[in-house]
N, C-alpha and C. Protein backbone atom coordinates (compact mmCIF):
# COMPACT_ATOMS: atom_id res chain seq x y z
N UNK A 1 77.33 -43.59 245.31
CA UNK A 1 78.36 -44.59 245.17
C UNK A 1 79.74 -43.93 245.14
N UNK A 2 79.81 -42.74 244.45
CA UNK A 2 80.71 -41.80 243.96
C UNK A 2 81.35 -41.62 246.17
N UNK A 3 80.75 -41.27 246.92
CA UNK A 3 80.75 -41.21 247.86
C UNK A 3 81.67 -41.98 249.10
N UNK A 4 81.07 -43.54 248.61
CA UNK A 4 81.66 -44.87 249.41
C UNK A 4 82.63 -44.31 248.71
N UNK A 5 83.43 -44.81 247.25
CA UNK A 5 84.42 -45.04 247.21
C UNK A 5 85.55 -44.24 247.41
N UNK A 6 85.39 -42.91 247.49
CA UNK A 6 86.03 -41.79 248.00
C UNK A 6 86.25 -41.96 249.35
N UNK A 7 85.73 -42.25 250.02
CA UNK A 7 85.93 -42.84 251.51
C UNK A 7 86.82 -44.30 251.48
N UNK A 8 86.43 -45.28 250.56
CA UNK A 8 87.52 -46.38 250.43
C UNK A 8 88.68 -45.79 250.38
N UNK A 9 88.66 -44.90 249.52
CA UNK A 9 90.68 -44.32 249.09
C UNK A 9 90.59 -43.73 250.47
N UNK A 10 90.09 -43.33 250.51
CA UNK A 10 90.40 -42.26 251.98
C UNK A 10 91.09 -43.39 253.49
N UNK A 11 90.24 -44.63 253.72
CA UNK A 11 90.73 -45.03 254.58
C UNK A 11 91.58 -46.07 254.10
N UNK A 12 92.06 -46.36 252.43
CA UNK A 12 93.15 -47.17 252.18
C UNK A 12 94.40 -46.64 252.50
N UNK A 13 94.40 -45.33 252.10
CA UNK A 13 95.66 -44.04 252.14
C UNK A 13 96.05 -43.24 252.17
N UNK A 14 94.70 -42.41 253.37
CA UNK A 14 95.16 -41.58 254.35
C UNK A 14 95.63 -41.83 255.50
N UNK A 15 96.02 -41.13 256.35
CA UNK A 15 96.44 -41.02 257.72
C UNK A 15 95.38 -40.99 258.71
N UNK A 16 94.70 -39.56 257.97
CA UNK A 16 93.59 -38.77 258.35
C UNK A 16 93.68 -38.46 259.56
N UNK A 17 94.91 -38.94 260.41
CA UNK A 17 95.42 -38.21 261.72
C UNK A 17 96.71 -38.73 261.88
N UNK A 18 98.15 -38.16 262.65
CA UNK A 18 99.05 -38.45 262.81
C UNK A 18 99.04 -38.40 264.34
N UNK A 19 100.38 -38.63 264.76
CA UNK A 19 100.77 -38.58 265.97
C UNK A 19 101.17 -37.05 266.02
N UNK A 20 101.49 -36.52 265.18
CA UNK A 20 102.07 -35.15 265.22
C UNK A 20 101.15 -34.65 265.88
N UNK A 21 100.11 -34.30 264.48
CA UNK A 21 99.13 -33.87 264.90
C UNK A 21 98.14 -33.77 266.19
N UNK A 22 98.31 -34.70 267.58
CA UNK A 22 97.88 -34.45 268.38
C UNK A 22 98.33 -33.50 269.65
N UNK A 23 99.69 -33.60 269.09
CA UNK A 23 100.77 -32.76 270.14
C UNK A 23 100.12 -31.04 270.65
N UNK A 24 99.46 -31.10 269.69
CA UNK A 24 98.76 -29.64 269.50
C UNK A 24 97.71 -29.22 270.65
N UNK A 25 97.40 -30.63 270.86
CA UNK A 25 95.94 -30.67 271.93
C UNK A 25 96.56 -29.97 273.58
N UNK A 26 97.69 -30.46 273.63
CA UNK A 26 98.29 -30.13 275.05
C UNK A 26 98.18 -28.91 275.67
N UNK A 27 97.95 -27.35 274.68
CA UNK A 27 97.83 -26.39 274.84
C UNK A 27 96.44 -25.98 274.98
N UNK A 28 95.50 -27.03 274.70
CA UNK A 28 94.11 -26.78 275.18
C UNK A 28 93.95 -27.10 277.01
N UNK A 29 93.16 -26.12 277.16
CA UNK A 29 93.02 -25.99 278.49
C UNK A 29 92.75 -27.12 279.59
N UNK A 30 91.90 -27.94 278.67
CA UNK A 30 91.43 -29.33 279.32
C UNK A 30 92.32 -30.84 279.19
N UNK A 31 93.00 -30.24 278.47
CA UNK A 31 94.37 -31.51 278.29
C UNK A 31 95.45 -31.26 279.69
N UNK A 32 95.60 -32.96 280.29
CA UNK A 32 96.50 -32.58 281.40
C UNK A 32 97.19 -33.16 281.27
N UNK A 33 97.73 -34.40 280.10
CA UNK A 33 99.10 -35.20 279.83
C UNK A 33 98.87 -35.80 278.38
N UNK A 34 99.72 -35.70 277.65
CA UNK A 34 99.74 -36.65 276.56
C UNK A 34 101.05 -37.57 276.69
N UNK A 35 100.90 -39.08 276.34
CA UNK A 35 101.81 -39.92 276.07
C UNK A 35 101.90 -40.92 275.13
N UNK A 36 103.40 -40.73 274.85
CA UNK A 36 103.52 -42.72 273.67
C UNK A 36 104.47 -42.75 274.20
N UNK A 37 103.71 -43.99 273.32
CA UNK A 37 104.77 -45.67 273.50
C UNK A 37 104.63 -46.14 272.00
N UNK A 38 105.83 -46.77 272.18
CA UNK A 38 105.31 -47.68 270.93
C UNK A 38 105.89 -49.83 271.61
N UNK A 39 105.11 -50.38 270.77
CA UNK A 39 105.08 -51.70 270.89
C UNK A 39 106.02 -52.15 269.61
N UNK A 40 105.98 -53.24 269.18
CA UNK A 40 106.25 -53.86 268.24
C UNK A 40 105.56 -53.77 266.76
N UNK A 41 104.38 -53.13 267.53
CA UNK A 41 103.40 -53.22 265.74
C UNK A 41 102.45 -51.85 265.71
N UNK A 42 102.77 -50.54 266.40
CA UNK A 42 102.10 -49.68 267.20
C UNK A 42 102.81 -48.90 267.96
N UNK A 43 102.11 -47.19 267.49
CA UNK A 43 102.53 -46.41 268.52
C UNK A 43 101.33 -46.01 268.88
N UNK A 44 101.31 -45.95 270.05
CA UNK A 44 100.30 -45.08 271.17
C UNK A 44 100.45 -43.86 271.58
N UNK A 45 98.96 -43.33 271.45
CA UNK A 45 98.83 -42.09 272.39
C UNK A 45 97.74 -41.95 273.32
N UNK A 46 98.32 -41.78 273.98
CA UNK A 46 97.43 -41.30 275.46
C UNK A 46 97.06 -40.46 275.77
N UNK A 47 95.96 -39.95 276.45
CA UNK A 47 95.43 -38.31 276.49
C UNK A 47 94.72 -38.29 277.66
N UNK A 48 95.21 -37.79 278.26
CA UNK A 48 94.27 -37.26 279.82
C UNK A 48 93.96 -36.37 279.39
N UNK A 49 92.61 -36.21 279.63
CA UNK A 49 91.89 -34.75 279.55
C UNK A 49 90.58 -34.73 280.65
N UNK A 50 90.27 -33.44 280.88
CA UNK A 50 89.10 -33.02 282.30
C UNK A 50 87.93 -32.62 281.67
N UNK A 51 86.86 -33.15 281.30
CA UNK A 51 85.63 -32.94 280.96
C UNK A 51 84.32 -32.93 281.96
N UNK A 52 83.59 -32.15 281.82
CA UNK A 52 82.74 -32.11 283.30
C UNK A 52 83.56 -32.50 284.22
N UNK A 53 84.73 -31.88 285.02
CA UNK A 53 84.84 -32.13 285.68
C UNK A 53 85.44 -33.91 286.14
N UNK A 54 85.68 -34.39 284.93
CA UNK A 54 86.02 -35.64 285.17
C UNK A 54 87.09 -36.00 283.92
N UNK A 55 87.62 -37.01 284.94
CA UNK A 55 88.63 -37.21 283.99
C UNK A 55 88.60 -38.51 282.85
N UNK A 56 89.26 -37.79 281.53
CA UNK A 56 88.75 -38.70 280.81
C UNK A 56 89.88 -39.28 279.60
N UNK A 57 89.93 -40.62 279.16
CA UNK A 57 91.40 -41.08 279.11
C UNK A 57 91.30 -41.06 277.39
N UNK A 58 91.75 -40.86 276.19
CA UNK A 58 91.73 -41.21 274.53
C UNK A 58 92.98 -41.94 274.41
N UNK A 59 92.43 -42.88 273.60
CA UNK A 59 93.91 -43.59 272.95
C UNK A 59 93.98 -43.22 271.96
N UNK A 60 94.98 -43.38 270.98
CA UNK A 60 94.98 -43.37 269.45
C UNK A 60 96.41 -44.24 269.41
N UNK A 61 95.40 -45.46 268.27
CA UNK A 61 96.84 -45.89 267.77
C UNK A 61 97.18 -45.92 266.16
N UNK A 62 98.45 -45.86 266.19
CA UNK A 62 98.62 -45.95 264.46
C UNK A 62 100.06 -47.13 264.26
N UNK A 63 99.61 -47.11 262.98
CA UNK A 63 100.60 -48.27 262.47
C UNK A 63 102.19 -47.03 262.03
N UNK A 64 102.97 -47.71 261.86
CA UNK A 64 104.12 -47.27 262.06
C UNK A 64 104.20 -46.49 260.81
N UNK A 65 103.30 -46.22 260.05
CA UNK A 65 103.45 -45.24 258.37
C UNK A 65 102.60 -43.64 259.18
N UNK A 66 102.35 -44.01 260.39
CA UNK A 66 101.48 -42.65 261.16
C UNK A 66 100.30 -43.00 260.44
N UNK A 67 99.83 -44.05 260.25
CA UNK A 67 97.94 -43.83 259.84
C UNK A 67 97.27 -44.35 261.41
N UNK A 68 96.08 -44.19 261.60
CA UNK A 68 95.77 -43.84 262.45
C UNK A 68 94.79 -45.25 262.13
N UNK A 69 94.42 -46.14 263.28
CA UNK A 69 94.14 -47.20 262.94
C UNK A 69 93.04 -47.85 264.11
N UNK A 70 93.21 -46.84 265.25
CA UNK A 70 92.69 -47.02 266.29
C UNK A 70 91.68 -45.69 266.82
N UNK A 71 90.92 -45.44 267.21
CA UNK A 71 90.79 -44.23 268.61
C UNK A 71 89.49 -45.12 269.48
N UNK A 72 89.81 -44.66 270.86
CA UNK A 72 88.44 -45.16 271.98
C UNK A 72 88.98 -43.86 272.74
N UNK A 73 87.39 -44.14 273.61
CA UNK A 73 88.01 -43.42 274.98
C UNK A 73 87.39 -44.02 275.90
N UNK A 74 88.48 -43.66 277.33
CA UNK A 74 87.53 -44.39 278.50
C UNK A 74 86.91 -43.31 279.28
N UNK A 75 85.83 -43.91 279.88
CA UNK A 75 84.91 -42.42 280.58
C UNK A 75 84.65 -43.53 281.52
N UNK A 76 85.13 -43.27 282.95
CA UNK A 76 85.42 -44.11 284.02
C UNK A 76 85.51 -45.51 283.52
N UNK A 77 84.68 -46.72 283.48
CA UNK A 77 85.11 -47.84 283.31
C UNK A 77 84.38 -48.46 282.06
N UNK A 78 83.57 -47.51 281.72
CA UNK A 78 83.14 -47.74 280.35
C UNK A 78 83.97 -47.40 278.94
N UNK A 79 84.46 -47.98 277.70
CA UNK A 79 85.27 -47.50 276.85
C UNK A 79 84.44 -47.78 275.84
N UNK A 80 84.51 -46.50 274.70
CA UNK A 80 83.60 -46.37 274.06
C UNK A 80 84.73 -45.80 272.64
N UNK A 81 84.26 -46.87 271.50
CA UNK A 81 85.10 -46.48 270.31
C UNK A 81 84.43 -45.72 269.80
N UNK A 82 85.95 -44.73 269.10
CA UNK A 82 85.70 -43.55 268.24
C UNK A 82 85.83 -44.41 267.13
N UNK A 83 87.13 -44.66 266.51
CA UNK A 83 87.11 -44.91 265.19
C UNK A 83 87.99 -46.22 265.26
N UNK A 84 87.52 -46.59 264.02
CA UNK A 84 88.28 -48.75 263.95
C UNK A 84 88.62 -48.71 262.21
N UNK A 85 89.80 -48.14 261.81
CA UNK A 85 89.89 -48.72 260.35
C UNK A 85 89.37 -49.44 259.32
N UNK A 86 89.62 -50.54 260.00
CA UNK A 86 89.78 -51.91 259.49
C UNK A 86 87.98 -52.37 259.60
N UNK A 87 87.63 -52.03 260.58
CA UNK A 87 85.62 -52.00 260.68
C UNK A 87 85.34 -51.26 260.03
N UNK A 88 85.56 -49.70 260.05
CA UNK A 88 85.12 -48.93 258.88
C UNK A 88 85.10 -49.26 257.42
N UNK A 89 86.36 -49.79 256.60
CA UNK A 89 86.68 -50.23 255.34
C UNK A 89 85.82 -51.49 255.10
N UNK A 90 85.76 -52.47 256.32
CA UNK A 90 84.71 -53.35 255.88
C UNK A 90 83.80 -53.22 255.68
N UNK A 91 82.62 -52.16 256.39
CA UNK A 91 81.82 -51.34 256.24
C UNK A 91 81.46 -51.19 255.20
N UNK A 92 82.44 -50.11 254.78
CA UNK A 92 82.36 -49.53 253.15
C UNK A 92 82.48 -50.66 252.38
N UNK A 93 82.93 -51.58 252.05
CA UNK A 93 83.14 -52.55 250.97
C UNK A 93 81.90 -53.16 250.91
N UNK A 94 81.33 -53.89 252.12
CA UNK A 94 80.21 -54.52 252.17
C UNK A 94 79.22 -53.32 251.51
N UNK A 95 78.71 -52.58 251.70
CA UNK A 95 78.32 -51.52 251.54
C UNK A 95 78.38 -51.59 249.72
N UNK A 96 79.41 -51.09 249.05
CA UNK A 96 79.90 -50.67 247.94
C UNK A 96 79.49 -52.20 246.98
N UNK A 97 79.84 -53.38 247.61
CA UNK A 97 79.33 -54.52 246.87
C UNK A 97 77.59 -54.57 246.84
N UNK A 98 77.16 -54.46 248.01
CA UNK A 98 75.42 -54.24 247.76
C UNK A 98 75.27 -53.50 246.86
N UNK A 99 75.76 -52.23 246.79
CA UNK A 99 74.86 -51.24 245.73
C UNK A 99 75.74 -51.82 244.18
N UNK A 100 76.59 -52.44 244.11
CA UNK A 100 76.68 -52.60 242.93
C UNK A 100 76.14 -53.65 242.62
N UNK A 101 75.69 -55.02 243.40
CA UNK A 101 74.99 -55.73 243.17
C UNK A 101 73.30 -55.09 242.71
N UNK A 102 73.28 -54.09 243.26
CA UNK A 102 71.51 -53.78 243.12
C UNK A 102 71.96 -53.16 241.72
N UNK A 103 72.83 -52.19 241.52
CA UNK A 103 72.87 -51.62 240.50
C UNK A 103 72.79 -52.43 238.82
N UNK A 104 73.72 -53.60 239.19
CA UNK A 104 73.64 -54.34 237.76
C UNK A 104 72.12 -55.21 238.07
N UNK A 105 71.77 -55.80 238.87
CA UNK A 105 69.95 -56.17 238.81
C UNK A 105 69.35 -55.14 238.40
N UNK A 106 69.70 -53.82 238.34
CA UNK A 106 68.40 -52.80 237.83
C UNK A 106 69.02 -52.81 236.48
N UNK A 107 69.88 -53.26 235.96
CA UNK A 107 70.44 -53.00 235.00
C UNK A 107 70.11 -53.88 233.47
């Protein structure tokens, strides 16, 4: 239990990735562009990178405090999520209410 909720704080108020922090990737060999933007509610990053031989696209988005709120990637026309905040935390909560529900029934 000790577990979930350490992970609750974690995705209430961490970052656990910035925008900074990806700038770094560009100097890896297989990175061939990084870009943002930002929108109205969102900044983006973009990542071309060459894997087998193919090219392959990462987003990451974060809310404007730099927490990181988004990641997918596309691998030709299929897009496949890395990470979802807001799914994760629900996750955990749902999660964290079961076991405390079982916990006070054993109780």
């Amino acid at each position: 239990m000790k577990d979930i909720i350490n992970r609750i704080y974690e995705l209430t108020n961490s970052a656990i990735l910035t925008p900074h922090n990806l700038l770094d990737n560009i100097m890896l060999e297989n990175y061939k562009e990084i870009k943002y933007r930002t929108t109205l509610r969102r900044i983006t990053c973009e990542m071309l990178t060459l894997e087998d031989d193919k090219e392959v696209t990462y987003f990451y988005e974060f809310d404007f405090n730099n927490k990181l709120e988004q990641a997918y990637a596309l691998y030709g026309e299929e897009k496949l999520e890395l990470f979802d905040r807001e799914k994760e935390l629900a996750t955990l909560l749902s999660e964290y209410e079961y076991k405390k529900a079982k916990q006070q029934r054993a109780s």
